[in-house]
C-alpha atoms as a PDB file:
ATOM      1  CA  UNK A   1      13.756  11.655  -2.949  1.00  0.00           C
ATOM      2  CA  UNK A   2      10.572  10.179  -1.755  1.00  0.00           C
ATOM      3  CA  UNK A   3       8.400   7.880  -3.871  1.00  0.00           C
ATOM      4  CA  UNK A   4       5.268   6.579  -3.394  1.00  0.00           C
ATOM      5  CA  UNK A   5       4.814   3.174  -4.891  1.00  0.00           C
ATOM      6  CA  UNK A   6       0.880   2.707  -5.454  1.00  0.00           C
ATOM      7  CA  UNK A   7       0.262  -1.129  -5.705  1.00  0.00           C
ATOM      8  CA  UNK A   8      -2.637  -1.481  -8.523  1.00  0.00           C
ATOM      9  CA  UNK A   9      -2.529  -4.843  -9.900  1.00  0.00           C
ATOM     10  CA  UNK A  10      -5.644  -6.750  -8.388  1.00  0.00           C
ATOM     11  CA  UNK A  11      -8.535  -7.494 -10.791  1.00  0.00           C
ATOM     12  CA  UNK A  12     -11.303  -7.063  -8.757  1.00  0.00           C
ATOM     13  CA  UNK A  13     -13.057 -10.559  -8.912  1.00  0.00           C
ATOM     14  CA  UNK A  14     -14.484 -10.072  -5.430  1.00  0.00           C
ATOM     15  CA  UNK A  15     -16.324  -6.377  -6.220  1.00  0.00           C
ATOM     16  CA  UNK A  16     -17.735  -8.655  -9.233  1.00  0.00           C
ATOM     17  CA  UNK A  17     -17.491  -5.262 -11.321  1.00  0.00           C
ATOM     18  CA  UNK A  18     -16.533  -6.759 -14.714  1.00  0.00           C
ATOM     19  CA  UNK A  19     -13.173  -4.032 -13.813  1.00  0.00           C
ATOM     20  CA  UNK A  20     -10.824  -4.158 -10.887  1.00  0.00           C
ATOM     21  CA  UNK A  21     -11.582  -1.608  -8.052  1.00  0.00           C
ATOM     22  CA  UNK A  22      -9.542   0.972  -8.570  1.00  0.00           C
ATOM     23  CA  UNK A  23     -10.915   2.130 -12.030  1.00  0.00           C
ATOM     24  CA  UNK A  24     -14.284   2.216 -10.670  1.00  0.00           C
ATOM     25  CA  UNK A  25     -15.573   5.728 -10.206  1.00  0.00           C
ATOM     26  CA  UNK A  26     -16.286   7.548  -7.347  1.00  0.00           C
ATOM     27  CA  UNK A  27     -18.151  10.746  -8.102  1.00  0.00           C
ATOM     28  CA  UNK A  28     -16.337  11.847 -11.600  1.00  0.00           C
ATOM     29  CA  UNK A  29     -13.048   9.913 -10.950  1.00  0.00           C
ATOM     30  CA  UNK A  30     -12.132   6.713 -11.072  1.00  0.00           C
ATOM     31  CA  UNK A  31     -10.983   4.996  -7.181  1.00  0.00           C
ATOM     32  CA  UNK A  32      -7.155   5.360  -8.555  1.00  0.00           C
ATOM     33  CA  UNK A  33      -7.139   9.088  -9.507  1.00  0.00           C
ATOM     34  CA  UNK A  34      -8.864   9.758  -5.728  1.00  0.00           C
ATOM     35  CA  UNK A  35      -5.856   7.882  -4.341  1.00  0.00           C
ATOM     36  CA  UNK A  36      -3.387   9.568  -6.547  1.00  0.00           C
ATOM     37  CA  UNK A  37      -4.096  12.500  -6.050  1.00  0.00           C
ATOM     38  CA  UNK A  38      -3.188  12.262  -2.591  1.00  0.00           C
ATOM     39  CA  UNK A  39       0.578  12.043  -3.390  1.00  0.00           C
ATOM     40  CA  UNK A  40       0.116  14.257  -6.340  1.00  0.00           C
ATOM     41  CA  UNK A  41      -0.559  17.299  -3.564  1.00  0.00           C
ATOM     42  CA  UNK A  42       1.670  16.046  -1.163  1.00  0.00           C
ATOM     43  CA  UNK A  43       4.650  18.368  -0.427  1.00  0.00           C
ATOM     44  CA  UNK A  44       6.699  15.434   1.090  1.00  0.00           C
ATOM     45  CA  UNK A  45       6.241  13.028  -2.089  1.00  0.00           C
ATOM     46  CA  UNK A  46       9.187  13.645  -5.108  1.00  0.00           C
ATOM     47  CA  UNK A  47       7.598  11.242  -7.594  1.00  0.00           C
ATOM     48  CA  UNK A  48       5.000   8.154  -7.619  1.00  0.00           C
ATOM     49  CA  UNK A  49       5.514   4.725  -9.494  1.00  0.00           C
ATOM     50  CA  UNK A  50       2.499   2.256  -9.691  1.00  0.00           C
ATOM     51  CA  UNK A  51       2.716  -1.443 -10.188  1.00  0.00           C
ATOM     52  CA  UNK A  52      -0.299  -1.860 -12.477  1.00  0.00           C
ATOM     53  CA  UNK A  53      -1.540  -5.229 -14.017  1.00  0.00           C
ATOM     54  CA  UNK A  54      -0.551  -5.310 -17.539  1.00  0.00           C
ATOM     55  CA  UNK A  55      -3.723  -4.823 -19.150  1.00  0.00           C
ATOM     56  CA  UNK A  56      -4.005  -1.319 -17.751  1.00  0.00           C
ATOM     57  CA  UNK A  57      -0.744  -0.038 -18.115  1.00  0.00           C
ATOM     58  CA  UNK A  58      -1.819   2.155 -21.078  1.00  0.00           C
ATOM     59  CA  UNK A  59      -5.154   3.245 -19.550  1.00  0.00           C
ATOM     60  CA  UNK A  60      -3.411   4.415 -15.975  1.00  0.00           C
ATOM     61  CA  UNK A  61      -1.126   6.825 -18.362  1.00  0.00           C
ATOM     62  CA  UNK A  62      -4.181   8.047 -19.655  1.00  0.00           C
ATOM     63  CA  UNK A  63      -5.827   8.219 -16.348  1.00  0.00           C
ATOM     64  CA  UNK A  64      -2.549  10.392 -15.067  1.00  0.00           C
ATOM     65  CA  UNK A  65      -2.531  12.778 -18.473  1.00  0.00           C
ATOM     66  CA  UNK A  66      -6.300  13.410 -17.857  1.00  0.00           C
ATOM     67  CA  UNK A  67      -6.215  14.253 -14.276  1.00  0.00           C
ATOM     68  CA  UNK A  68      -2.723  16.098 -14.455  1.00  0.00           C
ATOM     69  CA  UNK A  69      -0.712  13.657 -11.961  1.00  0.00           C
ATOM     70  CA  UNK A  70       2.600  14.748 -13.134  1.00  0.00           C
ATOM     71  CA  UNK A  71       4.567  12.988 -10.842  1.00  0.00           C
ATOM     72  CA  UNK A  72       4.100   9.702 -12.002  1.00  0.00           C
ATOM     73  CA  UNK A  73       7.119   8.958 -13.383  1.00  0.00           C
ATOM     74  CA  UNK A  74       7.037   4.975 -13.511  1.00  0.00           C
ATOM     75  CA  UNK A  75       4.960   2.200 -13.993  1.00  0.00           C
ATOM     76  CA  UNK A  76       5.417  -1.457 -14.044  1.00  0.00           C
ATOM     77  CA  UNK A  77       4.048  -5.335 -14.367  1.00  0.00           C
ATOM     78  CA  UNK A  78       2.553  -6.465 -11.415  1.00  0.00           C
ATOM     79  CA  UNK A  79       3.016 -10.553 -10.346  1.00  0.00           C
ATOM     80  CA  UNK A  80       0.549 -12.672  -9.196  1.00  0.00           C
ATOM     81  CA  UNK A  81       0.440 -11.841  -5.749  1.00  0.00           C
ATOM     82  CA  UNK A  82       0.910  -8.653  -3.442  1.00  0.00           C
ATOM     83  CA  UNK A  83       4.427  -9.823  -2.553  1.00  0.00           C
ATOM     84  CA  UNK A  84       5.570 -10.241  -6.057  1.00  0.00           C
ATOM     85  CA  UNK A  85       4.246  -6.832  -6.994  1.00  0.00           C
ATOM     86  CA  UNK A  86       6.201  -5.606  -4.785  1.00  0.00           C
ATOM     87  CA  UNK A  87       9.355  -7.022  -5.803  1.00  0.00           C
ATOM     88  CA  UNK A  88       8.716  -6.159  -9.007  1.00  0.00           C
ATOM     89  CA  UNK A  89       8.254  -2.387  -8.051  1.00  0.00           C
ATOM     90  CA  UNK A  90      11.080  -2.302  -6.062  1.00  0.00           C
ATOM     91  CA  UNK A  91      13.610  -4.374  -9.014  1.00  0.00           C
ATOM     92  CA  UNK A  92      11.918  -1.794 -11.397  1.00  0.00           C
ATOM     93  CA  UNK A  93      13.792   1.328  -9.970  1.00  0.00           C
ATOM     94  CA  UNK A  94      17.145  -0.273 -10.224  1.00  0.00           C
ATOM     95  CA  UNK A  95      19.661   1.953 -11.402  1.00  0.00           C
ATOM     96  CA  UNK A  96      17.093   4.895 -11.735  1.00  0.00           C
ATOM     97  CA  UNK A  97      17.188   5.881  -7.983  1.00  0.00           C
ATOM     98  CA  UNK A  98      19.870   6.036  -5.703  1.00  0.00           C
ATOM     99  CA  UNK A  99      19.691   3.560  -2.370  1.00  0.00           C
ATOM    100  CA  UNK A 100      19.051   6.452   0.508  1.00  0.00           C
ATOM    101  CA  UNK A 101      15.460   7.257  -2.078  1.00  0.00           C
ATOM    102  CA  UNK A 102      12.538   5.655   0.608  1.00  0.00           C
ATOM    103  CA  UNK A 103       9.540   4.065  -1.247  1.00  0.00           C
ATOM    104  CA  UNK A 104       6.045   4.323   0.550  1.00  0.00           C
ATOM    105  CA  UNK A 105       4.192   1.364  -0.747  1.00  0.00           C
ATOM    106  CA  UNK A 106       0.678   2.714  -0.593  1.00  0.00           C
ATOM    107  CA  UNK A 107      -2.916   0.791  -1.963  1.00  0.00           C
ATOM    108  CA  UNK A 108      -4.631   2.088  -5.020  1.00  0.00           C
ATOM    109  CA  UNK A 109      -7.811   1.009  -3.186  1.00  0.00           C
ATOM    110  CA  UNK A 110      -7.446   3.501  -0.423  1.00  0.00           C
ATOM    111  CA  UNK A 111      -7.928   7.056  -0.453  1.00  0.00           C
ATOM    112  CA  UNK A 112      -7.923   8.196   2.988  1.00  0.00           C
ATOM    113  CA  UNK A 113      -4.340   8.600   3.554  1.00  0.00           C
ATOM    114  CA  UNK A 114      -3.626  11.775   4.807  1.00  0.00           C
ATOM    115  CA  UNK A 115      -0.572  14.178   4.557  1.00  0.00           C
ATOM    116  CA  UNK A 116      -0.544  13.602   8.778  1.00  0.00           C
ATOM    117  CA  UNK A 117       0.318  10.046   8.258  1.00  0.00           C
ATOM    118  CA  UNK A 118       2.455  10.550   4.827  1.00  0.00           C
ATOM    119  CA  UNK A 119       4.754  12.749   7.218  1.00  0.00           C
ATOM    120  CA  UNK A 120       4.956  10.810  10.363  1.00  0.00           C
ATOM    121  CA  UNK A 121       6.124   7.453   8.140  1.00  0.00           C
ATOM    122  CA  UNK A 122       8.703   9.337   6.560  1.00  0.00           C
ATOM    123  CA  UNK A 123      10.043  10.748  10.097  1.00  0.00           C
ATOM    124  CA  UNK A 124       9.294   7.158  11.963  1.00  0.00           C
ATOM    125  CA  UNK A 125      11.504   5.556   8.734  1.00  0.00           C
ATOM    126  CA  UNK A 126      14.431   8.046   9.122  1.00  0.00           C
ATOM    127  CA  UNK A 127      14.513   7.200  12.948  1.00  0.00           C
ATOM    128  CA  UNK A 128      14.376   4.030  12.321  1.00  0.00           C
ATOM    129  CA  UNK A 129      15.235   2.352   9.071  1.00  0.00           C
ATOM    130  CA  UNK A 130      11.426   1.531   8.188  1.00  0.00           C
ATOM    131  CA  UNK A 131       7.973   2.161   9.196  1.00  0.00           C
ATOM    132  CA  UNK A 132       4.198   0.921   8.701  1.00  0.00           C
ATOM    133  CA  UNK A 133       1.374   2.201  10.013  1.00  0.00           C
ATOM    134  CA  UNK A 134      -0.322   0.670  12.700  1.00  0.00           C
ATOM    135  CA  UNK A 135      -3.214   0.918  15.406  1.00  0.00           C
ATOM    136  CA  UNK A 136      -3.569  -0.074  18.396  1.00  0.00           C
ATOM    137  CA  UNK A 137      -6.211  -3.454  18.451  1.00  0.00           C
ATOM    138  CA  UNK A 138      -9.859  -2.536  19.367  1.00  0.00           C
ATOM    139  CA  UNK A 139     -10.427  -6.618  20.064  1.00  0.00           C
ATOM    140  CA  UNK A 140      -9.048  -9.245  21.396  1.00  0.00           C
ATOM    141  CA  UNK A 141      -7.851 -11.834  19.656  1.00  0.00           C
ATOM    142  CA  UNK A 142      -8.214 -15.625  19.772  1.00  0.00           C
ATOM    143  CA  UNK A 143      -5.674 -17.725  18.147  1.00  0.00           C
ATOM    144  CA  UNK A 144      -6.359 -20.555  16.548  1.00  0.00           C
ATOM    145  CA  UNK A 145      -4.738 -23.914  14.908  1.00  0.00           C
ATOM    146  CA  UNK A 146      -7.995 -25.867  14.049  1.00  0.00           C
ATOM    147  CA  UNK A 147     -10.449 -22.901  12.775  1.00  0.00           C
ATOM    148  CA  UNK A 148     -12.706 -24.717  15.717  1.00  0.00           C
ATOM    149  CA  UNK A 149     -11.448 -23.914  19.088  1.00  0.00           C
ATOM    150  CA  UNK A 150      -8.577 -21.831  20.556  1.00  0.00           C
ATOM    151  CA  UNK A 151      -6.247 -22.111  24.153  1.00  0.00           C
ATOM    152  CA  UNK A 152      -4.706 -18.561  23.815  1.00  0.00           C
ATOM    153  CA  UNK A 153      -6.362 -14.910  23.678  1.00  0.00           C
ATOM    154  CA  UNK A 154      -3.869 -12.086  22.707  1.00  0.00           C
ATOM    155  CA  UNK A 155      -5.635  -9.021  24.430  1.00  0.00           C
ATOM    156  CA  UNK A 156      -5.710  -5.791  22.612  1.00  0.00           C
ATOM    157  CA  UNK A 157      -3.493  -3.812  24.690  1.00  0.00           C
ATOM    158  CA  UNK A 158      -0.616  -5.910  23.216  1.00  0.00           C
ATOM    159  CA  UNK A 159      -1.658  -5.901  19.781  1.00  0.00           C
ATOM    160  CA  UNK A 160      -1.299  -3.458  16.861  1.00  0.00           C
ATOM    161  CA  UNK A 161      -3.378  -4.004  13.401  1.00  0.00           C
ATOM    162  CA  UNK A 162      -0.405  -2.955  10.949  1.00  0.00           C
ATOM    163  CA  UNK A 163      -1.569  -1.329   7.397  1.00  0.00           C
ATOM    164  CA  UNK A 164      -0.510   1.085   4.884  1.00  0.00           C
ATOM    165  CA  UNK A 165       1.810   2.976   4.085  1.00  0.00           C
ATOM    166  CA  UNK A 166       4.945   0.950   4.430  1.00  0.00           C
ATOM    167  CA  UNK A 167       8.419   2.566   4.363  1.00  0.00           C
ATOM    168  CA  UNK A 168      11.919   2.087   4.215  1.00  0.00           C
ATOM    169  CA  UNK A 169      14.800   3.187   1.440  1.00  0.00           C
ATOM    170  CA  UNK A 170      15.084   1.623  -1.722  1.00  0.00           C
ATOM    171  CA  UNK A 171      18.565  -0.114  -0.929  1.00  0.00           C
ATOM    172  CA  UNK A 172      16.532  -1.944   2.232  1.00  0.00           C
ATOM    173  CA  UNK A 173      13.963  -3.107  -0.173  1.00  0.00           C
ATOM    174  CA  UNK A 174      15.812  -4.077  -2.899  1.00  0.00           C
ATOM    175  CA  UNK A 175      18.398  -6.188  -0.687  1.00  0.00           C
ATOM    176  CA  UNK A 176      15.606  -7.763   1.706  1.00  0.00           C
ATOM    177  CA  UNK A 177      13.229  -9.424  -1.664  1.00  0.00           C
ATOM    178  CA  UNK A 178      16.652  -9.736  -3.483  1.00  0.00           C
ATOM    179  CA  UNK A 179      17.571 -12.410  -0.678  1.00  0.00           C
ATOM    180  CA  UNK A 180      13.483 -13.586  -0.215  1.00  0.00           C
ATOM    181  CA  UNK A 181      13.352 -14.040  -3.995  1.00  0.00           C
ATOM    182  CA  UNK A 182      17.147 -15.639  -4.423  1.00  0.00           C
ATOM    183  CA  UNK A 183      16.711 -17.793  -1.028  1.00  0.00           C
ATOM    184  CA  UNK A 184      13.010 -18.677  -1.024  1.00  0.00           C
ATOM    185  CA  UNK A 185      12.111 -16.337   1.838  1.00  0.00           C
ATOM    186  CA  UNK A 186       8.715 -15.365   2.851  1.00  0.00           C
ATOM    187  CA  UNK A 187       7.483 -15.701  -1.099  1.00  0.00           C
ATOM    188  CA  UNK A 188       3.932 -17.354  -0.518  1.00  0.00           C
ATOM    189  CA  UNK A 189       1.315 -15.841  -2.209  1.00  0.00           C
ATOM    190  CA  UNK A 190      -0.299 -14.649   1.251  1.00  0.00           C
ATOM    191  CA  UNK A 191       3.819 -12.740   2.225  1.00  0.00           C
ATOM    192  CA  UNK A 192       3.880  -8.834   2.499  1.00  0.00           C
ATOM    193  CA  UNK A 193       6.736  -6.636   2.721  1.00  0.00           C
ATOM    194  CA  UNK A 194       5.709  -6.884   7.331  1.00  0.00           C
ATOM    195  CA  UNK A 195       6.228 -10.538   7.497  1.00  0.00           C
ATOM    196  CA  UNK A 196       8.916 -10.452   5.094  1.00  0.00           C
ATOM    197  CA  UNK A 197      10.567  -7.777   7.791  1.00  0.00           C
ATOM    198  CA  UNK A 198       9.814 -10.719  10.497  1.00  0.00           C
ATOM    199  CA  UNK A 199      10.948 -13.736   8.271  1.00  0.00           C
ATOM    200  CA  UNK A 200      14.799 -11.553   7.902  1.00  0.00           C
ATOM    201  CA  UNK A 201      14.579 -11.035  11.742  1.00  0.00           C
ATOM    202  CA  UNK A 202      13.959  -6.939  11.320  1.00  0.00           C
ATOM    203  CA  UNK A 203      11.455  -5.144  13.723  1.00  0.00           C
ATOM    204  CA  UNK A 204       8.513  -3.418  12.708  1.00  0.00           C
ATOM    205  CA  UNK A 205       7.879   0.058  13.562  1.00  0.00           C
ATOM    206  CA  UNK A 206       4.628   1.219  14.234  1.00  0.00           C
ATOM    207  CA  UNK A 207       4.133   5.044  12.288  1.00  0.00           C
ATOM    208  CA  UNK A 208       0.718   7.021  12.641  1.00  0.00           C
ATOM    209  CA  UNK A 209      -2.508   5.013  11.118  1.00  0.00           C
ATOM    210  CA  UNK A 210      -6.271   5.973  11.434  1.00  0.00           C
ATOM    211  CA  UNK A 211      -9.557   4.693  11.482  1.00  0.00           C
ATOM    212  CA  UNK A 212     -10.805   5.882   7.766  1.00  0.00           C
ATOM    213  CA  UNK A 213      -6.858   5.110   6.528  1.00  0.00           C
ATOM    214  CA  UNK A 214      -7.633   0.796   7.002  1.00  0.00           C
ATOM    215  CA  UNK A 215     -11.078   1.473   4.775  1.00  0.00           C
ATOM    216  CA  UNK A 216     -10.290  -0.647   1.702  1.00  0.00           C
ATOM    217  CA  UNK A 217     -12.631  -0.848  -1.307  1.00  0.00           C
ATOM    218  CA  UNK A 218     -13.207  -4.668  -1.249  1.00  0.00           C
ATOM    219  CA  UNK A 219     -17.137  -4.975  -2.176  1.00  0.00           C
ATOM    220  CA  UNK A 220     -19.264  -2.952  -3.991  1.00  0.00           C
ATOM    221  CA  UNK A 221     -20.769  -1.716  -0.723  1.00  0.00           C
ATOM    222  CA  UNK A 222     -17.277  -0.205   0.246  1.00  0.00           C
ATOM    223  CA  UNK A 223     -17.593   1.999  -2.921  1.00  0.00           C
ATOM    224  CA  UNK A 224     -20.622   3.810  -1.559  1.00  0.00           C
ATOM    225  CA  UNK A 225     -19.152   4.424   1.986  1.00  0.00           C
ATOM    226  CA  UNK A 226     -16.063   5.935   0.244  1.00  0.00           C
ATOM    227  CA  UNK A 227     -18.363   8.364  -1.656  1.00  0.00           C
ATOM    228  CA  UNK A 228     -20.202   9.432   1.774  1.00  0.00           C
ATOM    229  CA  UNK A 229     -16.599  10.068   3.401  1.00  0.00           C
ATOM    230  CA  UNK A 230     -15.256  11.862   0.300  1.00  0.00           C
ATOM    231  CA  UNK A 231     -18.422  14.393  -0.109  1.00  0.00           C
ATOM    232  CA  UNK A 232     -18.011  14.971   3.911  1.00  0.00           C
ATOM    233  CA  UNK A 233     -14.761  15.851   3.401  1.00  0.00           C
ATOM    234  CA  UNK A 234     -15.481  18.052  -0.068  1.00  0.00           C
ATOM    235  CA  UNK A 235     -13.269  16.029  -2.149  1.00  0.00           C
ATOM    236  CA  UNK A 236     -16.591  15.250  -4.585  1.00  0.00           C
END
């Protein structure tokens, strides 16, 4: 079984909305429906959970009975950070899946994932044990120690920007934050299931990304590019 895991417990304070992102609407729908929907039509995804701050719990059900997104099947308490939403996604499907099930951790923020790069994470992770999507870097980069000044360029032939989805079975996950959480690995507020990977000395494996997939609905501004994309591609 595959599972997309939607991560939805942010609350927005940056898009200054007086409501996090994703229940924003975007034509008729609010940001979280558009993103559901994605795994709702997608013939390689069994059943979606989403990690939802617990004020919203309720209205996401709601959200899911109005828009007919019958394969949510779960949802849980997010923490109070990205890496302990995670974790609590992952310890939430204890004893309900079996170990070989793979989560995709997907964004509720993002609706531009597309059944191309649903499919090549799925084969990348059964290759290889996990995948995340990545591109290759348009820039180079300068590192940094003092915010000021910098004695090191990485160029962008040797760098990938890694995003969403990420992907690996549910035993992997629930072992790797059982030890980060148990053995204070990698639990910072700013820790994500990649560095995570790095901290436990596992490689990352790049899987198919694009350009519209790393738009992220961050300001209100984002909101209006997302409606431009979605009426070019007839989804309003």
């Amino acid at each position: 079984m595959n599972i997309a895991v939607m991560l939805a417990g942010g609350t927005g304070e940056r898009m200054g909305a007086g409501r996090p992102k994703q229940y924003l609407e975007i034509g008729s729908k609010p940001l979280i429906v558009h993103c559901l929907e994605i795994f709702q039509k997608s013939p390689n995804i069994d059943a979606i959970e989403i990690v939802s701050h617990v004020d919203w719990i309720e209205h996401v059900w709601e959200l899911a009975k109005k828009f007919n997104i019958t394969k949510l099947k779960w949802i849980c308490e997010g923490g109070c950070s990205c890496q302990e939403s995670t974790r609590n996604g992952i310890f939430n499907l204890k004893g309900k899946i079996d170990d070989d099930d793979l989560l995709m951790f997907v964004m509720s923020s993002s609706p531009f994932v597309t059944e191309e790069i649903i499919e090549d994470s799925i084969k990348v992770c059964r290759q290889y044990g996990s995948a995340f999507a990545c591109m290759q870097s348009k820039y180079n980069l300068a590192y940094t120690e003092d915010n000021i000044s910098s004695s090191m360029i990485n160029f962008k032939e040797k760098n990938k920007t890694i995003n969403m989805p990420w992907t690996s079975s549910f035993g992997e996950f629930y072992a790797s934050y059982k030890k980060a959480y148990d053995e204070g690995i990698e639990t910072y507020s700013y820790s994500y299931v990649p560095t995570l990977w790095l901290a436990l000395g596992k490689k990352i494996y790049f899987s198919l990304d694009s350009t519209k997939n790393m738009l992220h609905a961050t300001y209100k501004d984002d909101l209006e590019i997302f409606e431009a994309v979605l009426k070019l591609e007839n989804r309003l």
